[in-house]
C-alpha atoms as a PDB file:
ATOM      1  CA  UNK A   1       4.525 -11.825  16.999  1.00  0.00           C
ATOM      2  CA  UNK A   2       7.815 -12.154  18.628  1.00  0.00           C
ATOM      3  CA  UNK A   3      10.573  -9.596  18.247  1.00  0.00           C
ATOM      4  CA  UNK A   4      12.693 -12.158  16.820  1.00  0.00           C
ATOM      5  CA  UNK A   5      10.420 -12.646  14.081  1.00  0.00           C
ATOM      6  CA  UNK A   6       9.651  -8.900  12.949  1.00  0.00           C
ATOM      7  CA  UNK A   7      10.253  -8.639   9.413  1.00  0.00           C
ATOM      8  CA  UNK A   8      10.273  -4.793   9.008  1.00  0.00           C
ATOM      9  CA  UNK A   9      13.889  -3.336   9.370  1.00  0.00           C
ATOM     10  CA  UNK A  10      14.480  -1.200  12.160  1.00  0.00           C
ATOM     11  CA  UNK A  11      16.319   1.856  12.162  1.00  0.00           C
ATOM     12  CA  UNK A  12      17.618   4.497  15.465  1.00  0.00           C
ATOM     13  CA  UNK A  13      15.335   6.590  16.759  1.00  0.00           C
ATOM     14  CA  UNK A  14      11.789   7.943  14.118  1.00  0.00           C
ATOM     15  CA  UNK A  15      12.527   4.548  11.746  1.00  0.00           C
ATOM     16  CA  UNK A  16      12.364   2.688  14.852  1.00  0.00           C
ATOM     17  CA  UNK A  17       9.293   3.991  16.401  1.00  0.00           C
ATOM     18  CA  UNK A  18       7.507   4.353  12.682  1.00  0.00           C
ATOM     19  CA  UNK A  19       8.332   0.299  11.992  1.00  0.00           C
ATOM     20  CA  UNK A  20       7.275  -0.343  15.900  1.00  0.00           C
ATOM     21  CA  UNK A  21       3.677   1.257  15.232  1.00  0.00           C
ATOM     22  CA  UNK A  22       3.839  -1.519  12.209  1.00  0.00           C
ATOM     23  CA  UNK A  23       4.052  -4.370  14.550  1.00  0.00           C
ATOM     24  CA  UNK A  24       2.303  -2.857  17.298  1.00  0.00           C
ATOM     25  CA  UNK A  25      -0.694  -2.539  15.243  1.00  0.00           C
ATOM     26  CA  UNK A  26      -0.004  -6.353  13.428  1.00  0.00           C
ATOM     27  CA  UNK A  27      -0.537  -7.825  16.438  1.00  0.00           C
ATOM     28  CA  UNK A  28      -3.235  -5.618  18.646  1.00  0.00           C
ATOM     29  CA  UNK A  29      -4.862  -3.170  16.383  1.00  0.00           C
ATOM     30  CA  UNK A  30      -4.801   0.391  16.285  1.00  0.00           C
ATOM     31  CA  UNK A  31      -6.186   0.204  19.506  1.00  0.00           C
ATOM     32  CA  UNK A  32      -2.939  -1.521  20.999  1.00  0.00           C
ATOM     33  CA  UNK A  33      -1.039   2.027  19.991  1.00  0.00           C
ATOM     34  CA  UNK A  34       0.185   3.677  22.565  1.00  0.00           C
ATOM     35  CA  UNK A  35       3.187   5.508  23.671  1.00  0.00           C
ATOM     36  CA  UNK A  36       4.746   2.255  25.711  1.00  0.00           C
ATOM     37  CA  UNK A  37       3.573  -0.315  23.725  1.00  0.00           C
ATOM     38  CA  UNK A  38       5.234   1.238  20.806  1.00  0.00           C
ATOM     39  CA  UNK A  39       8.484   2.333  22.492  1.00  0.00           C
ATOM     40  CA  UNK A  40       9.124  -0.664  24.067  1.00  0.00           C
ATOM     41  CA  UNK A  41       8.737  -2.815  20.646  1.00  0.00           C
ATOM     42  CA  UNK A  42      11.598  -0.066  19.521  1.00  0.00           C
ATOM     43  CA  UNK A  43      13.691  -0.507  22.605  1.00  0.00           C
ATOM     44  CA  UNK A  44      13.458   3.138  23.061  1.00  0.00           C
ATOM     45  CA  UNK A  45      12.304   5.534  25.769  1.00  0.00           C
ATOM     46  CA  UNK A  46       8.462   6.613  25.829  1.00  0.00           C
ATOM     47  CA  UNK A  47       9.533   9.980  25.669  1.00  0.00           C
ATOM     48  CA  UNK A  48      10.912   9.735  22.077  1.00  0.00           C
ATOM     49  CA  UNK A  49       7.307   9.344  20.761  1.00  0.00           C
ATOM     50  CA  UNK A  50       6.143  13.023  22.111  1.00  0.00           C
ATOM     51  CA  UNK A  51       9.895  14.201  21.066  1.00  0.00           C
ATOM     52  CA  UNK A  52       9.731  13.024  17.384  1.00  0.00           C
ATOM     53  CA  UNK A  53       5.907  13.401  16.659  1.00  0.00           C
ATOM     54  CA  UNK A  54       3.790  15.144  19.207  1.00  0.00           C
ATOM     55  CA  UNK A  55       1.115  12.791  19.445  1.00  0.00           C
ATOM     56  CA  UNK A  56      -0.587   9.070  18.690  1.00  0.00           C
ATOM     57  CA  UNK A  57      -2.156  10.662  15.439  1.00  0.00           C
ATOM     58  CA  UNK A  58       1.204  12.486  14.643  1.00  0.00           C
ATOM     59  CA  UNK A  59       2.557   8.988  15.057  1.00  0.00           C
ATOM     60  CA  UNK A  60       0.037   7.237  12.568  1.00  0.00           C
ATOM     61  CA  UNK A  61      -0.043  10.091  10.489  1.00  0.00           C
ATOM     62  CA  UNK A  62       3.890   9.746  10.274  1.00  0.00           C
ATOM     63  CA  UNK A  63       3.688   6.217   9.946  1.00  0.00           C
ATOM     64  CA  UNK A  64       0.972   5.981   7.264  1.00  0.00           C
ATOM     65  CA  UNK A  65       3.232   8.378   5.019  1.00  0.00           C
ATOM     66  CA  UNK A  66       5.980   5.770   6.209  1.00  0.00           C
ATOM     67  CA  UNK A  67       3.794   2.425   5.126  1.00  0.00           C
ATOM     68  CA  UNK A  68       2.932   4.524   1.625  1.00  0.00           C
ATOM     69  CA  UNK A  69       6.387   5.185   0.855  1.00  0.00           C
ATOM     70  CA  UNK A  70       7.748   1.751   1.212  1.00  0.00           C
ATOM     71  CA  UNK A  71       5.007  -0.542  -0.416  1.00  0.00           C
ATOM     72  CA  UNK A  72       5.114   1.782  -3.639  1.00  0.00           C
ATOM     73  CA  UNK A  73       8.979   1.187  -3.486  1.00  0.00           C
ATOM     74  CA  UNK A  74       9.151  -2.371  -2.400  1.00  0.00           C
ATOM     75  CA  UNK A  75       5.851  -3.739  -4.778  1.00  0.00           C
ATOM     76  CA  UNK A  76       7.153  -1.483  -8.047  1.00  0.00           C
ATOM     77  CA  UNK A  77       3.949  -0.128  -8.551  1.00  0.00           C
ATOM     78  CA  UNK A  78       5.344   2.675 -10.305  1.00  0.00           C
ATOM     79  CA  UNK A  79       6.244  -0.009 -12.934  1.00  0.00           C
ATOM     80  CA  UNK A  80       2.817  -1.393 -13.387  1.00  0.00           C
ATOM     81  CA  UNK A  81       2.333  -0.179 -17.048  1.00  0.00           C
ATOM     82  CA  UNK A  82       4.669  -2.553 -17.657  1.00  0.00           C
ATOM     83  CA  UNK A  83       2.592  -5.140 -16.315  1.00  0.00           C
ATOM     84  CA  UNK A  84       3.448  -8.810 -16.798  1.00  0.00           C
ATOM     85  CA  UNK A  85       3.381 -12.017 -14.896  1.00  0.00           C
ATOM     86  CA  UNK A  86       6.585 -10.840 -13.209  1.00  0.00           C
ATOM     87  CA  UNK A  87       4.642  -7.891 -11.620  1.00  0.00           C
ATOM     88  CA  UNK A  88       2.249 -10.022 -10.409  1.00  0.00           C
ATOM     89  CA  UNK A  89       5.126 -12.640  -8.754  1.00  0.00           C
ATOM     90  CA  UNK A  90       7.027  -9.778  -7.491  1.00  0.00           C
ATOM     91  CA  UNK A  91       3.988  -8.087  -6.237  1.00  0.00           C
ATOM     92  CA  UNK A  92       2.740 -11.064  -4.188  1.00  0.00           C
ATOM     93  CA  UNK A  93       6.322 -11.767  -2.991  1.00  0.00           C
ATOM     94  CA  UNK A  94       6.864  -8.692  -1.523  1.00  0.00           C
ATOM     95  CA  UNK A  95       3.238  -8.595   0.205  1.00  0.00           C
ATOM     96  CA  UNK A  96       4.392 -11.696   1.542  1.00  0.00           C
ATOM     97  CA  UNK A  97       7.634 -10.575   2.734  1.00  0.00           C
ATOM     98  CA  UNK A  98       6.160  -8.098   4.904  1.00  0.00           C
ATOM     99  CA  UNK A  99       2.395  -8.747   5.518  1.00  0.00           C
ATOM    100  CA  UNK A 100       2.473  -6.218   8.439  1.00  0.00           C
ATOM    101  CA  UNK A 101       3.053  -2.989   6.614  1.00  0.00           C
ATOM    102  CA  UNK A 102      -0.366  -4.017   4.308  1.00  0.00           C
ATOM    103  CA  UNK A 103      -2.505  -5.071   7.555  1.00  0.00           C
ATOM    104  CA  UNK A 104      -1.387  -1.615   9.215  1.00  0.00           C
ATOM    105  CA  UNK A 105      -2.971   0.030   5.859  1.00  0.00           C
ATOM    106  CA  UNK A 106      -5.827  -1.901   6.098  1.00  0.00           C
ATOM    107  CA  UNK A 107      -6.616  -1.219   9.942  1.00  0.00           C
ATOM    108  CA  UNK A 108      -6.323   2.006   9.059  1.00  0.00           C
ATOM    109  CA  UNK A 109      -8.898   2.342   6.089  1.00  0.00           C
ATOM    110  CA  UNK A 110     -11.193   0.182   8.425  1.00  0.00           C
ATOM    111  CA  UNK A 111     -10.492   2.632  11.557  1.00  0.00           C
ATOM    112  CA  UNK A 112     -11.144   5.577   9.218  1.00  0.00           C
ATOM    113  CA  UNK A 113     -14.621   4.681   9.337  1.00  0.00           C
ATOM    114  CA  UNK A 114     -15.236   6.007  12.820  1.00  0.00           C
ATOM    115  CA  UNK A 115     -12.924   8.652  13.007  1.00  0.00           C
ATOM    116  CA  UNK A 116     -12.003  11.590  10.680  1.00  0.00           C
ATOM    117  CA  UNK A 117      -8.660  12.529  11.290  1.00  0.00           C
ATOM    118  CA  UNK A 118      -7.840   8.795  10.919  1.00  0.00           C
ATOM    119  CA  UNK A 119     -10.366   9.359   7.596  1.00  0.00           C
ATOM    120  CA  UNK A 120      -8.368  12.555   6.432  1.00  0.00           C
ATOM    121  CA  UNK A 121      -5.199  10.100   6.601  1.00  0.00           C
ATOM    122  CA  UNK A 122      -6.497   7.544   4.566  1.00  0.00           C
ATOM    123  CA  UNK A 123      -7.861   9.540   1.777  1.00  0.00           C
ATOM    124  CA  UNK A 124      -4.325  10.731   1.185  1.00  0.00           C
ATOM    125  CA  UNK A 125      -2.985   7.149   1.191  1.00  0.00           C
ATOM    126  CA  UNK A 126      -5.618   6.804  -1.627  1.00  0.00           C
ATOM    127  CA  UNK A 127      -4.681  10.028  -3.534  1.00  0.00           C
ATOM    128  CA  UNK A 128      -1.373   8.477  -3.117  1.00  0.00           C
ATOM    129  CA  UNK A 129      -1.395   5.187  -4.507  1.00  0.00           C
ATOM    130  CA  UNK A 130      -3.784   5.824  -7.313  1.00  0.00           C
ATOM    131  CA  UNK A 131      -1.678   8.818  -8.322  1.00  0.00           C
ATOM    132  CA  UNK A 132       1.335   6.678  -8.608  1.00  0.00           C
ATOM    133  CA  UNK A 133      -0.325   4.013 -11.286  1.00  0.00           C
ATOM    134  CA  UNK A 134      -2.095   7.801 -12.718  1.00  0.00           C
ATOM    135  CA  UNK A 135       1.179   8.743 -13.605  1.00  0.00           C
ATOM    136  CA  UNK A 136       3.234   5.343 -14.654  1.00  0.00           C
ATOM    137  CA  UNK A 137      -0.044   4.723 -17.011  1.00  0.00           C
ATOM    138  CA  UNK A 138       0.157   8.217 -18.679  1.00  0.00           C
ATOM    139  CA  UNK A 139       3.998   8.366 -19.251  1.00  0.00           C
ATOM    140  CA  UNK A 140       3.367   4.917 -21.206  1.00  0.00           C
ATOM    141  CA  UNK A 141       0.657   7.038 -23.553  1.00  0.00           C
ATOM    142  CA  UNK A 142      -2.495   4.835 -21.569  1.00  0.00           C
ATOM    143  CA  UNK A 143      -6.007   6.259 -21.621  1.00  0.00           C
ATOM    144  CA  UNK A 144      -6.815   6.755 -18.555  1.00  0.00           C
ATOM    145  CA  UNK A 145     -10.203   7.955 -18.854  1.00  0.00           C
ATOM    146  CA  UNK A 146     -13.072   6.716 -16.522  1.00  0.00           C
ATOM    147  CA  UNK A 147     -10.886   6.340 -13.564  1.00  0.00           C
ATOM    148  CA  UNK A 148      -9.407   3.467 -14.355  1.00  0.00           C
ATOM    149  CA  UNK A 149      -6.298   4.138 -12.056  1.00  0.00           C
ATOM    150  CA  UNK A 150      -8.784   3.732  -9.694  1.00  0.00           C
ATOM    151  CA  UNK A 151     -10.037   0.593 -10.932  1.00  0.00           C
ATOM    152  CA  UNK A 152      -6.657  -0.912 -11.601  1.00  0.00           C
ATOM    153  CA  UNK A 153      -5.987   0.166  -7.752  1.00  0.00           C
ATOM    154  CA  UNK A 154      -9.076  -0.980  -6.425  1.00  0.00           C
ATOM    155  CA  UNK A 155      -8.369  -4.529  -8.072  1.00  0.00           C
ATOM    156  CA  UNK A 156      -4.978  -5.069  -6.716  1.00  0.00           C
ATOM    157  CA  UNK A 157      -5.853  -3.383  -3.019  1.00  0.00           C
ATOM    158  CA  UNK A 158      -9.316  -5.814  -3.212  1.00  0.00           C
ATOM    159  CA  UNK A 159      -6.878  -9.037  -4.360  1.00  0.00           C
ATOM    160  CA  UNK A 160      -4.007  -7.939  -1.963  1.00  0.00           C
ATOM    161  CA  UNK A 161      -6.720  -8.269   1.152  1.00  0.00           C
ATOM    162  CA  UNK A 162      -8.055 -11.436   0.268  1.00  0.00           C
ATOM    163  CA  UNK A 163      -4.511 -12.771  -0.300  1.00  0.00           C
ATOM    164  CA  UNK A 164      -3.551 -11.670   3.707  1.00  0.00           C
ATOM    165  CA  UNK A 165      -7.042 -13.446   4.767  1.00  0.00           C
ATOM    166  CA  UNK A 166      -8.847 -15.914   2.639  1.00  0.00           C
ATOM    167  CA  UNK A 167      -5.060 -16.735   1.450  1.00  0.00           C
ATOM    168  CA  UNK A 168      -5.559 -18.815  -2.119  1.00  0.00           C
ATOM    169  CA  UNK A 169      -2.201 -18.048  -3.564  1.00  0.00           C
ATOM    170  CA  UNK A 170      -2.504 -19.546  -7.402  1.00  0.00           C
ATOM    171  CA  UNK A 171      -6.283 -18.353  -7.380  1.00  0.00           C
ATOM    172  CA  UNK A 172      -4.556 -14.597  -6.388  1.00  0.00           C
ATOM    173  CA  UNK A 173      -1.730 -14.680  -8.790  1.00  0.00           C
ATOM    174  CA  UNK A 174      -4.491 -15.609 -11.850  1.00  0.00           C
ATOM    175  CA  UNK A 175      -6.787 -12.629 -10.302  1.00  0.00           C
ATOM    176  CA  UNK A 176      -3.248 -10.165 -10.678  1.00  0.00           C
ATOM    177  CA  UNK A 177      -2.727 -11.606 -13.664  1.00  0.00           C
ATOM    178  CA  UNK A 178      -6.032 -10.946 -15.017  1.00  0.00           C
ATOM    179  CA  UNK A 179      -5.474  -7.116 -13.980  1.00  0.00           C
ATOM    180  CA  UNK A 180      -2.668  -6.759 -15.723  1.00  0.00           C
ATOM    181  CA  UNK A 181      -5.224  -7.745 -19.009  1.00  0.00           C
ATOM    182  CA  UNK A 182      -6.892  -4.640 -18.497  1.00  0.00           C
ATOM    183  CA  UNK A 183      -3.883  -2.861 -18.637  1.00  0.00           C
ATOM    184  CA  UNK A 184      -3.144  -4.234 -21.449  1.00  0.00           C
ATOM    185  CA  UNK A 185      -6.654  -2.887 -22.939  1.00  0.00           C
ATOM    186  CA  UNK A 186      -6.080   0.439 -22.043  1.00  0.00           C
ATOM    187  CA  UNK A 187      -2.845   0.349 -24.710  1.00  0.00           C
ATOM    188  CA  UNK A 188      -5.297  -1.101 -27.448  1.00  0.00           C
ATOM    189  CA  UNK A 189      -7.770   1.863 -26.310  1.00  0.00           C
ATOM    190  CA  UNK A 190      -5.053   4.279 -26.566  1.00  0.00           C
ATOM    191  CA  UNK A 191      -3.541   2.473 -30.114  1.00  0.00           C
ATOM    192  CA  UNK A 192      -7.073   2.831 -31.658  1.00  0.00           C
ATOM    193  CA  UNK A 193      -7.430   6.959 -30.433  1.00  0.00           C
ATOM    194  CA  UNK A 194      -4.389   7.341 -32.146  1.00  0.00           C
ATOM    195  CA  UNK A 195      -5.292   5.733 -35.610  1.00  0.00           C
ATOM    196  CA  UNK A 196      -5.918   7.881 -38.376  1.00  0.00           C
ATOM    197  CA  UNK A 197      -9.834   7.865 -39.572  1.00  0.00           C
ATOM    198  CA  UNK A 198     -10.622   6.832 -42.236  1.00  0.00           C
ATOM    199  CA  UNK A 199     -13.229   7.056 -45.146  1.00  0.00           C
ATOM    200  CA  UNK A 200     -15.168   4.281 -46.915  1.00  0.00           C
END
């Protein structure tokens, strides 16, 4: 990728380096990170990478929290107990905005596989984004029992991936669509726990 065509916005100095690691890794892998690569995508000095974070793994660490931050901002998913086909447009638009700052999540998870700081990273990223649709679920009154934050999660990460690679837009859309169905059964759940009993 060409740094003409970089969609992520960069900022001066941490922003700069944090949305550098995000192309860096787009186009190399994880294993492409290092302290010139990433300074010269950010048109800074080398140096600034020690100065603002210490280390590669205080970099990724830095830029996970980064990644985390924006998708749950730019894809609403704090709004997904509102779920409706406009979620699921405004999801995949924004995934296709900026495909980078998903693959960087996704190298990670696979990266986390061989090595546990990168692991100890990831689960938070986890914790992160299923404690966001935790939350916007139970402020709507949703059961939530039998991790189905989780679930919900799982489904959109799982659809999200396949959408990057196997790429079957209308397919995808249906699939998001679909999750927002069980959403839409955990309100009936949470209707019927609520009804009165009653006696024949």
């Amino acid at each position: 990728m060409s740094q003409d065509s970089r969609r992520l916005p960069y900022g001066d100095g941490r922003d700069a380096l944090l949305a550098a690691v995000i192309d860096v890794v787009a186009e190399k892998g994880l294993k492409g990170v290092t302290y010139r690569a990433v300074a010269a995508r950010a048109g800074v000095n080398h140096t600034l990478v020690t100065h603002h974070f210490g280390s590669i793994e205080g970099l990724l660490a830095a830029t996970m929290e980064w990644a985390i931050q924006r998708s749950i901002e730019e894809t609403g998913l704090a709004g997904i107990a509102d779920f409706n086909e406009g979620f699921a447009d405004s999801l995949m638009a924004t995934v296709s905005a900026e495909p980078e700052l998903q693959l960087f999540q996704f190298e990670m998870l696979l990266e986390s596989r061989r090595n546990p700081k990168i692991l100890a990273m990831v689960e938070r990223l986890y914790e992160t984004y299923v404690g966001t649709v935790e939350e916007a679920l139970s402020k709507r009154g949703l059961d939530t029992t039998g991790e189905a934050s989780l679930a919900i999660f799982a489904a959109l990460d799982g659809l999200m991936l396949q959408f990057l690679t196997i790429t079957n837009p209308t397919k995808i859309r249906s699939a998001v669509i679909q999750v927002g169905k069980l959403v839409s059964g955990l309100q009936n759940t949470a209707d019927e726990s609520r009804r009165p009993a009653t006696t024949s």
